[in-house]
PDB file of N, CA and C in Angstrom:
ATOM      1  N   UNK A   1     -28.782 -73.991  24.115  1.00  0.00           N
ATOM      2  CA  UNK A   1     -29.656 -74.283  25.226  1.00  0.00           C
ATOM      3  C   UNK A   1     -28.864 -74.858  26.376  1.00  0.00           C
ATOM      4  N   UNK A   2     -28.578 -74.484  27.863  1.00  0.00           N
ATOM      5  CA  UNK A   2     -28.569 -75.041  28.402  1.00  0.00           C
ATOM      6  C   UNK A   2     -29.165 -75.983  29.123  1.00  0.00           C
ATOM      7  N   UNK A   3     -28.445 -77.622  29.203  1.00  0.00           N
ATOM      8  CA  UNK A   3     -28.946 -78.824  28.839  1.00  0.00           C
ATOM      9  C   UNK A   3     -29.671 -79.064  30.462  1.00  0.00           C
ATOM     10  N   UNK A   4     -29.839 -78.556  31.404  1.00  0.00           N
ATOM     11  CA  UNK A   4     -29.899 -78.611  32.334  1.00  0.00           C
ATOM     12  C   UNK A   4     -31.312 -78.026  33.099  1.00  0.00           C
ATOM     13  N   UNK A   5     -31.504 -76.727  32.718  1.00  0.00           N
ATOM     14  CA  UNK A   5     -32.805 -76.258  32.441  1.00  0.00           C
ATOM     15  C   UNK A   5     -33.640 -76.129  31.752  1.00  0.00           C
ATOM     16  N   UNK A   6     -32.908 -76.735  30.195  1.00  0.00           N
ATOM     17  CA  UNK A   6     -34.030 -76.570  28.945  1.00  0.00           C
ATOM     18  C   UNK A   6     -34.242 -75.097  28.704  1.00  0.00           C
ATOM     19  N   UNK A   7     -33.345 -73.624  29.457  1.00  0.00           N
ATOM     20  CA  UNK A   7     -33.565 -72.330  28.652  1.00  0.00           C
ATOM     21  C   UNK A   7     -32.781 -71.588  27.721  1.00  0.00           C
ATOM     22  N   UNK A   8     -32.671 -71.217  26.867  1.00  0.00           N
ATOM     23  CA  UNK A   8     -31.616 -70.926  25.878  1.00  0.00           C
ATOM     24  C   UNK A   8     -31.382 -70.180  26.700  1.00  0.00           C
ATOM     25  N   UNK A   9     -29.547 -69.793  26.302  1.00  0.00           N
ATOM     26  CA  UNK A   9     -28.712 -69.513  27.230  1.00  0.00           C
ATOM     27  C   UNK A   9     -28.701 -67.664  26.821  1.00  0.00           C
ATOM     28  N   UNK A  10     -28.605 -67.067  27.912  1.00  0.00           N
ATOM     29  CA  UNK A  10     -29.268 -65.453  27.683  1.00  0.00           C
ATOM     30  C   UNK A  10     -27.618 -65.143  26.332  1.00  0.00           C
ATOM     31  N   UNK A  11     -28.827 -63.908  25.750  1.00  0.00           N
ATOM     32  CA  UNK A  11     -27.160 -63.232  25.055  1.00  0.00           C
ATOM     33  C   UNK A  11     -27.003 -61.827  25.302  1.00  0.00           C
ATOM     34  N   UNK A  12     -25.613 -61.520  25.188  1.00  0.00           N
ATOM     35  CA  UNK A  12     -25.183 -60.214  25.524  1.00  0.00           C
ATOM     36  C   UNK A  12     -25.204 -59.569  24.720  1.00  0.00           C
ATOM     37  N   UNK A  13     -26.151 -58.324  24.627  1.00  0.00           N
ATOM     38  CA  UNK A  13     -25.951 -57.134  23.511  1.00  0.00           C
ATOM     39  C   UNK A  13     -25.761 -56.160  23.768  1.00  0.00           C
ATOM     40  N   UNK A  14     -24.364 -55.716  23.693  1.00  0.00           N
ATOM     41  CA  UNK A  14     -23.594 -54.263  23.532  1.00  0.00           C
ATOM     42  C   UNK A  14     -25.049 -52.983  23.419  1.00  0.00           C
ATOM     43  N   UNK A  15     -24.959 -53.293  21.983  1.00  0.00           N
ATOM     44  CA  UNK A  15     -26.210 -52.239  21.277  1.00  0.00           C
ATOM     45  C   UNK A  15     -27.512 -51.937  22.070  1.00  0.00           C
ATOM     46  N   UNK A  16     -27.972 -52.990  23.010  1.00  0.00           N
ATOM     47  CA  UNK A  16     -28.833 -52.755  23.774  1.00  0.00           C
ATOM     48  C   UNK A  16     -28.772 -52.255  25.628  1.00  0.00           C
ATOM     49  N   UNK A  17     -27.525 -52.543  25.278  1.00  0.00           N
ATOM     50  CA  UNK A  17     -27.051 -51.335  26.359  1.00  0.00           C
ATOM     51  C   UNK A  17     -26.795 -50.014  26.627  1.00  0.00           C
ATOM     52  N   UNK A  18     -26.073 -49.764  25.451  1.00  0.00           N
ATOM     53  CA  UNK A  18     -25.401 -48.566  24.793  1.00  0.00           C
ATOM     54  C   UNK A  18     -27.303 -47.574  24.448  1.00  0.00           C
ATOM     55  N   UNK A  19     -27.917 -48.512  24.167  1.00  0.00           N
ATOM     56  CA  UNK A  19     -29.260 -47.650  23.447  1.00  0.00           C
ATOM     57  C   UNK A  19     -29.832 -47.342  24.757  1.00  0.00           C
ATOM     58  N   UNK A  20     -30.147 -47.990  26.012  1.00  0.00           N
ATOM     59  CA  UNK A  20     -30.649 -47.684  27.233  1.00  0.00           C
ATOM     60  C   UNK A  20     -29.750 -46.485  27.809  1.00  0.00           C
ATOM     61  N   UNK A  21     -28.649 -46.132  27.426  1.00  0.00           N
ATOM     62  CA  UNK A  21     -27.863 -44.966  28.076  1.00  0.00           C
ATOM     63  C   UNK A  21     -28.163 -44.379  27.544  1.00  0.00           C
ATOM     64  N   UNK A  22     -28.056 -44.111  26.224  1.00  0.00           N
ATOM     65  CA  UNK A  22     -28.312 -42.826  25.400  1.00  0.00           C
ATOM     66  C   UNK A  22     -29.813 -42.353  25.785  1.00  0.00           C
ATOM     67  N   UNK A  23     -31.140 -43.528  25.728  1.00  0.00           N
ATOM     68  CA  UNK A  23     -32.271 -42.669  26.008  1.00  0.00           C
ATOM     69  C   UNK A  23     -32.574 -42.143  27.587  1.00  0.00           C
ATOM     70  N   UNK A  24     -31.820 -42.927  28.335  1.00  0.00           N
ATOM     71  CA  UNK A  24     -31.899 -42.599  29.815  1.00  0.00           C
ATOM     72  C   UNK A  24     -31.264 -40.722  29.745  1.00  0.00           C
ATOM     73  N   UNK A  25     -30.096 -40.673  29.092  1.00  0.00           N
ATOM     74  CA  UNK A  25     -29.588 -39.147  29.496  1.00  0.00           C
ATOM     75  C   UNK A  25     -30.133 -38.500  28.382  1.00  0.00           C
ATOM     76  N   UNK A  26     -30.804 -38.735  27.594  1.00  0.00           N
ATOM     77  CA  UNK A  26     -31.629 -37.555  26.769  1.00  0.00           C
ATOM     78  C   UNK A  26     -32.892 -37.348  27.679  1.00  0.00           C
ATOM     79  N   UNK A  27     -33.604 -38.408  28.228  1.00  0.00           N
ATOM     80  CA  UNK A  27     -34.260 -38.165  28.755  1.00  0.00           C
ATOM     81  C   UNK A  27     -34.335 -36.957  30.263  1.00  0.00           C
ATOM     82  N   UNK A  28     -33.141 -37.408  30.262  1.00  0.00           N
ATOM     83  CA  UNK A  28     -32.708 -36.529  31.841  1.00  0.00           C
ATOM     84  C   UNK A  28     -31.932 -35.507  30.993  1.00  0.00           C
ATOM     85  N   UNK A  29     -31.545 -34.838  30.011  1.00  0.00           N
ATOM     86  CA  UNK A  29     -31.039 -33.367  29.450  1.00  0.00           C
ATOM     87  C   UNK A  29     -32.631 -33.103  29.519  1.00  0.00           C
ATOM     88  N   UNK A  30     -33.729 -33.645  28.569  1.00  0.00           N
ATOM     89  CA  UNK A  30     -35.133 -33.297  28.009  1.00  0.00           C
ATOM     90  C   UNK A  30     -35.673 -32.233  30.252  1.00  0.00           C
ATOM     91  N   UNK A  31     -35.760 -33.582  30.812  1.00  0.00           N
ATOM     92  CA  UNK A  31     -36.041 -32.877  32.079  1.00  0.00           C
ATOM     93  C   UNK A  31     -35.706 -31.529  32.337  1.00  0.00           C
ATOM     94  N   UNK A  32     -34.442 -31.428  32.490  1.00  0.00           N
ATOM     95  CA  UNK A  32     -33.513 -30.246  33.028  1.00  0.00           C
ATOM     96  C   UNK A  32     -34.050 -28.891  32.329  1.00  0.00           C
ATOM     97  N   UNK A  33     -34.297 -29.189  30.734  1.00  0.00           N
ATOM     98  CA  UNK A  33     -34.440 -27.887  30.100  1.00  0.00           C
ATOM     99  C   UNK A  33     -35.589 -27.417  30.300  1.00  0.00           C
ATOM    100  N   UNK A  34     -36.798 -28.744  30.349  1.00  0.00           N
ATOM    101  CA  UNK A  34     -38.263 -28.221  30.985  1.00  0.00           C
ATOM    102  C   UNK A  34     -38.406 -27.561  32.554  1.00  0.00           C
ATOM    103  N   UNK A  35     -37.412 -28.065  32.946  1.00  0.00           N
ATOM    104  CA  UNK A  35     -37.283 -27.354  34.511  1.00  0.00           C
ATOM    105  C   UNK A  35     -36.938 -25.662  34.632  1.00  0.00           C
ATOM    106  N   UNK A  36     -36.037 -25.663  33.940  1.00  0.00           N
ATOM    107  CA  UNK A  36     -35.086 -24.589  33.517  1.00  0.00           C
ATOM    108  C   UNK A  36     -36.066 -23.533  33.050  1.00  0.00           C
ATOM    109  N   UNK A  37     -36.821 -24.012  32.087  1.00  0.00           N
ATOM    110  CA  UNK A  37     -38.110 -23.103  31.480  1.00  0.00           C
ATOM    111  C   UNK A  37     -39.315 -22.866  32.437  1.00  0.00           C
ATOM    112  N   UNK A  38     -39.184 -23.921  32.739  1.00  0.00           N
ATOM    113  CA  UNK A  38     -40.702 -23.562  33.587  1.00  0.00           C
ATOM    114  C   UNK A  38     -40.386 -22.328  35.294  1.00  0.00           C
ATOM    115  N   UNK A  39     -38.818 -22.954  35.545  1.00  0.00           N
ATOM    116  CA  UNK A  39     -38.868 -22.266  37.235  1.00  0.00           C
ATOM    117  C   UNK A  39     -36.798 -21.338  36.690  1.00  0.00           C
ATOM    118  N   UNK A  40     -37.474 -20.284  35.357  1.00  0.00           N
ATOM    119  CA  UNK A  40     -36.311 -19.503  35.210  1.00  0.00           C
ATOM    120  C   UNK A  40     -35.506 -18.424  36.460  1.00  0.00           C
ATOM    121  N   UNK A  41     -34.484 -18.312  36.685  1.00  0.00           N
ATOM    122  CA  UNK A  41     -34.206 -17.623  37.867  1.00  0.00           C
ATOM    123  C   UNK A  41     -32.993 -16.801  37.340  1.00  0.00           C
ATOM    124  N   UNK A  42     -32.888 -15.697  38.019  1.00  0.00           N
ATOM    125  CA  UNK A  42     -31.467 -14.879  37.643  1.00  0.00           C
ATOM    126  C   UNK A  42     -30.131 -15.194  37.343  1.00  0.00           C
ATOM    127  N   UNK A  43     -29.408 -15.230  36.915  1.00  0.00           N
ATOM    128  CA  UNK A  43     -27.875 -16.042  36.942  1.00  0.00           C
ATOM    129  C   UNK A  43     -27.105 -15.133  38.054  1.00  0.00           C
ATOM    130  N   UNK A  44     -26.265 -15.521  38.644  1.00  0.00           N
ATOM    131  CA  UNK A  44     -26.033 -15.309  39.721  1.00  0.00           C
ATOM    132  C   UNK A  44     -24.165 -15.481  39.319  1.00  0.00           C
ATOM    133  N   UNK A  45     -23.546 -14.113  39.278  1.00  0.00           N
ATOM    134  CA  UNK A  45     -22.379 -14.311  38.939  1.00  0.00           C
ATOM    135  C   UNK A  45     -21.342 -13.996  40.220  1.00  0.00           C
ATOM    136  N   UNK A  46     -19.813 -14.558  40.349  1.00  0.00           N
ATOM    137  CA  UNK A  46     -19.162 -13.760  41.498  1.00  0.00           C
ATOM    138  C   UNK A  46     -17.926 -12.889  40.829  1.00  0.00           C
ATOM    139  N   UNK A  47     -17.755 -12.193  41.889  1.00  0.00           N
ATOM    140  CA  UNK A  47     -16.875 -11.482  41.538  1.00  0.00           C
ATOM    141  C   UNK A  47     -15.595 -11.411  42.485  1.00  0.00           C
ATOM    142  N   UNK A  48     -14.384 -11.753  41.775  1.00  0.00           N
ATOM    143  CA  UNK A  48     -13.389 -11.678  42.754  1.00  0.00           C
ATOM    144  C   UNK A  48     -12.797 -10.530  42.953  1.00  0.00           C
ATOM    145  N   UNK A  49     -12.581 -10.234  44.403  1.00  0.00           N
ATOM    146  CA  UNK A  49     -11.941  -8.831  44.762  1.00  0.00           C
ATOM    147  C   UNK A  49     -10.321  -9.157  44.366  1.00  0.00           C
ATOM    148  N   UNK A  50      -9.505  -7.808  43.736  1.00  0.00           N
ATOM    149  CA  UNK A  50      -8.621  -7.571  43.250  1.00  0.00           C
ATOM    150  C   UNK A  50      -7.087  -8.181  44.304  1.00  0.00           C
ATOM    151  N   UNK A  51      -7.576  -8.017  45.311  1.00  0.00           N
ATOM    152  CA  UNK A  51      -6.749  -8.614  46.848  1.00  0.00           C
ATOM    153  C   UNK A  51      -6.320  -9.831  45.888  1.00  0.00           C
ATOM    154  N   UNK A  52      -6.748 -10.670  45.650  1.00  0.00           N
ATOM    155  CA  UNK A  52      -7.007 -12.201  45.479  1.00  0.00           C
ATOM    156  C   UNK A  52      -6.283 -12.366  44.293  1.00  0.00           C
ATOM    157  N   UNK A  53      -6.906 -11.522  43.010  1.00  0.00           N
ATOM    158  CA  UNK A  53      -6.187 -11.867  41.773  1.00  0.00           C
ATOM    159  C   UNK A  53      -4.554 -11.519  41.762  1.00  0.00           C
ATOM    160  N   UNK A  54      -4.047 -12.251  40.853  1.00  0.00           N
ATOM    161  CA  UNK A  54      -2.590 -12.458  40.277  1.00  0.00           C
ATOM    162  C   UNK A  54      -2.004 -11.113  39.597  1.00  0.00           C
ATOM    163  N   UNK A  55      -0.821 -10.558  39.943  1.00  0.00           N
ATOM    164  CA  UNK A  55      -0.288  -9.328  39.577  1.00  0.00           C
ATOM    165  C   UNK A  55      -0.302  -9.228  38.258  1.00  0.00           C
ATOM    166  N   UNK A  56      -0.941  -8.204  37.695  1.00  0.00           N
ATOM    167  CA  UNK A  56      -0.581  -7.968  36.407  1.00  0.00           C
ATOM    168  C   UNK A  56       1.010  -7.561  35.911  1.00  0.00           C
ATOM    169  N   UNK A  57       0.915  -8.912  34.843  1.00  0.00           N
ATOM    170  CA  UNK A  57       2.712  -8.436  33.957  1.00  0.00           C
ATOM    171  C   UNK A  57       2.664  -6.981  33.321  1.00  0.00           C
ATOM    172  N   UNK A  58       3.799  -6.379  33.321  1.00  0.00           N
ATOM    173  CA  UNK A  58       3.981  -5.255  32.260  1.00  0.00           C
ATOM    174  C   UNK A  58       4.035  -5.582  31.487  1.00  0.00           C
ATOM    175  N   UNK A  59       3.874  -4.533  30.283  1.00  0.00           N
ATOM    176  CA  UNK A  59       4.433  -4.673  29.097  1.00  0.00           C
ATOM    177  C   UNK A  59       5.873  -4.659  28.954  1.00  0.00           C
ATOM    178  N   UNK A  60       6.756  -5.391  28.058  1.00  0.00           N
ATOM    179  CA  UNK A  60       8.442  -4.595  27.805  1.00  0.00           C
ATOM    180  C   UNK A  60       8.509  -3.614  27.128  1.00  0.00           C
ATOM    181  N   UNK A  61       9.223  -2.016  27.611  1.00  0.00           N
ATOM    182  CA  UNK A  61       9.466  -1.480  27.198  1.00  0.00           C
ATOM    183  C   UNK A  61      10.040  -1.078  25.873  1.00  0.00           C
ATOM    184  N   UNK A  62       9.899  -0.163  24.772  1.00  0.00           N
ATOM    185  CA  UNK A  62      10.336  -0.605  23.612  1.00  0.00           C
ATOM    186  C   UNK A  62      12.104   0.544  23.769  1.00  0.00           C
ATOM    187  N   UNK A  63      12.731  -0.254  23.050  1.00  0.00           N
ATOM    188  CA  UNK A  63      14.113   0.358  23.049  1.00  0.00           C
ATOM    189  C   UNK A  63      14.100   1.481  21.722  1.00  0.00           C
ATOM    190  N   UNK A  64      14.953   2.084  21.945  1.00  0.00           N
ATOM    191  CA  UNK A  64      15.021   2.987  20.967  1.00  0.00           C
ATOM    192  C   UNK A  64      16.297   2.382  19.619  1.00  0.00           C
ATOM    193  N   UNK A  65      16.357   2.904  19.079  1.00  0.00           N
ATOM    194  CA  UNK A  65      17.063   1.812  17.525  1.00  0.00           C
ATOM    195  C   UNK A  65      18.455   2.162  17.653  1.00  0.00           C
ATOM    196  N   UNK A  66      19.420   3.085  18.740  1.00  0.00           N
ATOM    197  CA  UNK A  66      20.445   3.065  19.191  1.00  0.00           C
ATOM    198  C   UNK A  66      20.458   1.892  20.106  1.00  0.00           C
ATOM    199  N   UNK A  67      19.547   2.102  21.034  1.00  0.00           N
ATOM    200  CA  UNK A  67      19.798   0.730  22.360  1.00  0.00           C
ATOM    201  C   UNK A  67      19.955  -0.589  21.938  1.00  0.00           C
ATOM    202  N   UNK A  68      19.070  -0.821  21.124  1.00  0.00           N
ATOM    203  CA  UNK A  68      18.880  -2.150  20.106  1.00  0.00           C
ATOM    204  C   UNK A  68      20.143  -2.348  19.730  1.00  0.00           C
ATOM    205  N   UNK A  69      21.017  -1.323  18.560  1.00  0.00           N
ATOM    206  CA  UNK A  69      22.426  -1.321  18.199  1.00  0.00           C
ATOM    207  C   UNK A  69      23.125  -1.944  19.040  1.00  0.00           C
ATOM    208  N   UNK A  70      23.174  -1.072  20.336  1.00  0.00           N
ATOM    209  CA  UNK A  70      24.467  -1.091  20.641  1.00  0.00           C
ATOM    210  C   UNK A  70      24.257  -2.227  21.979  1.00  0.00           C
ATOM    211  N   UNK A  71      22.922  -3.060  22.200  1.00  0.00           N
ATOM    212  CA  UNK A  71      22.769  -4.442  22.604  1.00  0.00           C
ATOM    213  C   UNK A  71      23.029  -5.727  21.439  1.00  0.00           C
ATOM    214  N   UNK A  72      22.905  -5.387  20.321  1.00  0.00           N
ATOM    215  CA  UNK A  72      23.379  -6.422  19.431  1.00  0.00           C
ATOM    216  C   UNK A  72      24.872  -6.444  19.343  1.00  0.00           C
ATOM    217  N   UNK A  73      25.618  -5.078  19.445  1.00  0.00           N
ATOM    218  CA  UNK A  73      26.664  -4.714  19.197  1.00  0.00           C
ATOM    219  C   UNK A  73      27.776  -5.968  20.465  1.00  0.00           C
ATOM    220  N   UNK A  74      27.065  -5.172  21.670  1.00  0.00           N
ATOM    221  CA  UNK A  74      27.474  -6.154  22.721  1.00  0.00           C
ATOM    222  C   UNK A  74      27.937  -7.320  22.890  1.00  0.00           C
ATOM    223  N   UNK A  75      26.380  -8.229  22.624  1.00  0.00           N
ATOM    224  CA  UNK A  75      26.177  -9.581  22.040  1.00  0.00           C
ATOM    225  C   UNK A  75      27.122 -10.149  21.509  1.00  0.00           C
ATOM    226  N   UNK A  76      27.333  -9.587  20.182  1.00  0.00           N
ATOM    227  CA  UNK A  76      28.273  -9.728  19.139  1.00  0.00           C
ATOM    228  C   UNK A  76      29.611 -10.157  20.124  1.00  0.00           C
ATOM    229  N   UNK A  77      29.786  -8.813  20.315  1.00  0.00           N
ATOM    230  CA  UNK A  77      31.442  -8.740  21.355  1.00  0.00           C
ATOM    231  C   UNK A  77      31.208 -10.067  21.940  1.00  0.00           C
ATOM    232  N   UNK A  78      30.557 -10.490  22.751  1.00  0.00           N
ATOM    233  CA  UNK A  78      30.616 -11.517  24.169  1.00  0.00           C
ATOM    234  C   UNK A  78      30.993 -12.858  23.308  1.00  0.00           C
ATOM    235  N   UNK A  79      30.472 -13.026  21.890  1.00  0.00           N
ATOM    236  CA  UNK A  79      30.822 -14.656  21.728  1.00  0.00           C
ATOM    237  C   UNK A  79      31.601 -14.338  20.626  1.00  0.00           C
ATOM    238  N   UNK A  80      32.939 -15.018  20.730  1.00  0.00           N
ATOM    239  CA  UNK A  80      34.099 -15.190  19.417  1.00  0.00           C
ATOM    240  C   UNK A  80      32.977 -15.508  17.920  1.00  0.00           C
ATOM    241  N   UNK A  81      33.626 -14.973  16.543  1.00  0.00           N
ATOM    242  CA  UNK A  81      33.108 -15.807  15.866  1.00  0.00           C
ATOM    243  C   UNK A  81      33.748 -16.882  15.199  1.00  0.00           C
ATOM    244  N   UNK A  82      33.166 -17.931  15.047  1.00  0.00           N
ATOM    245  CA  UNK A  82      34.351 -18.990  14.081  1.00  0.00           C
ATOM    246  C   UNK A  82      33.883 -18.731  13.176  1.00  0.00           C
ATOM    247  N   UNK A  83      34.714 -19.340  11.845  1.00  0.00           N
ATOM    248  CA  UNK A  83      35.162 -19.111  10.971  1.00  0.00           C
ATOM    249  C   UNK A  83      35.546 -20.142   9.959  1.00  0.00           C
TER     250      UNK A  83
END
């Protein structure tokens, strides 16, 4: 009690905070979906012109099983081996 006013002194509860949020935004999802139902409207999509989008990568070409060879072969050559 504080001795001064004679009112017990207020207390803080987490849980009764936390519970006022949760029913406040269910309450406001609950709204939205009755809205949604009652005044349904087309979806409305865009479309970006090709100008705009990012170049498509190629694919890599596939080598034939000589080219492959004789790029490993290469390879090989370029670094000494130890031993």
């Amino acid at each position: 009690m504080d001795p001064k006013s004679g009112k017990p002194l207020p207390l803080f509860n987490p849980l009764a905070i936390w519970t006022e949020i949760a029913l406040k935004s269910g309450t406001a999802m609950l709204e939205a979906a009755q809205a949604a139902v009652t005044r349904p409207q087309a979806t409305k999509v865009a479309v970006l012109p090709d100008a705009g989008a990012p170049p498509r990568k190629s694919a890599p070409t596939k080598l034939s099983k000589s080219a492959r060879k004789a790029r490993k072969n290469a390879s090989s050559r370029a670094r000494p081996r130890g031993r």
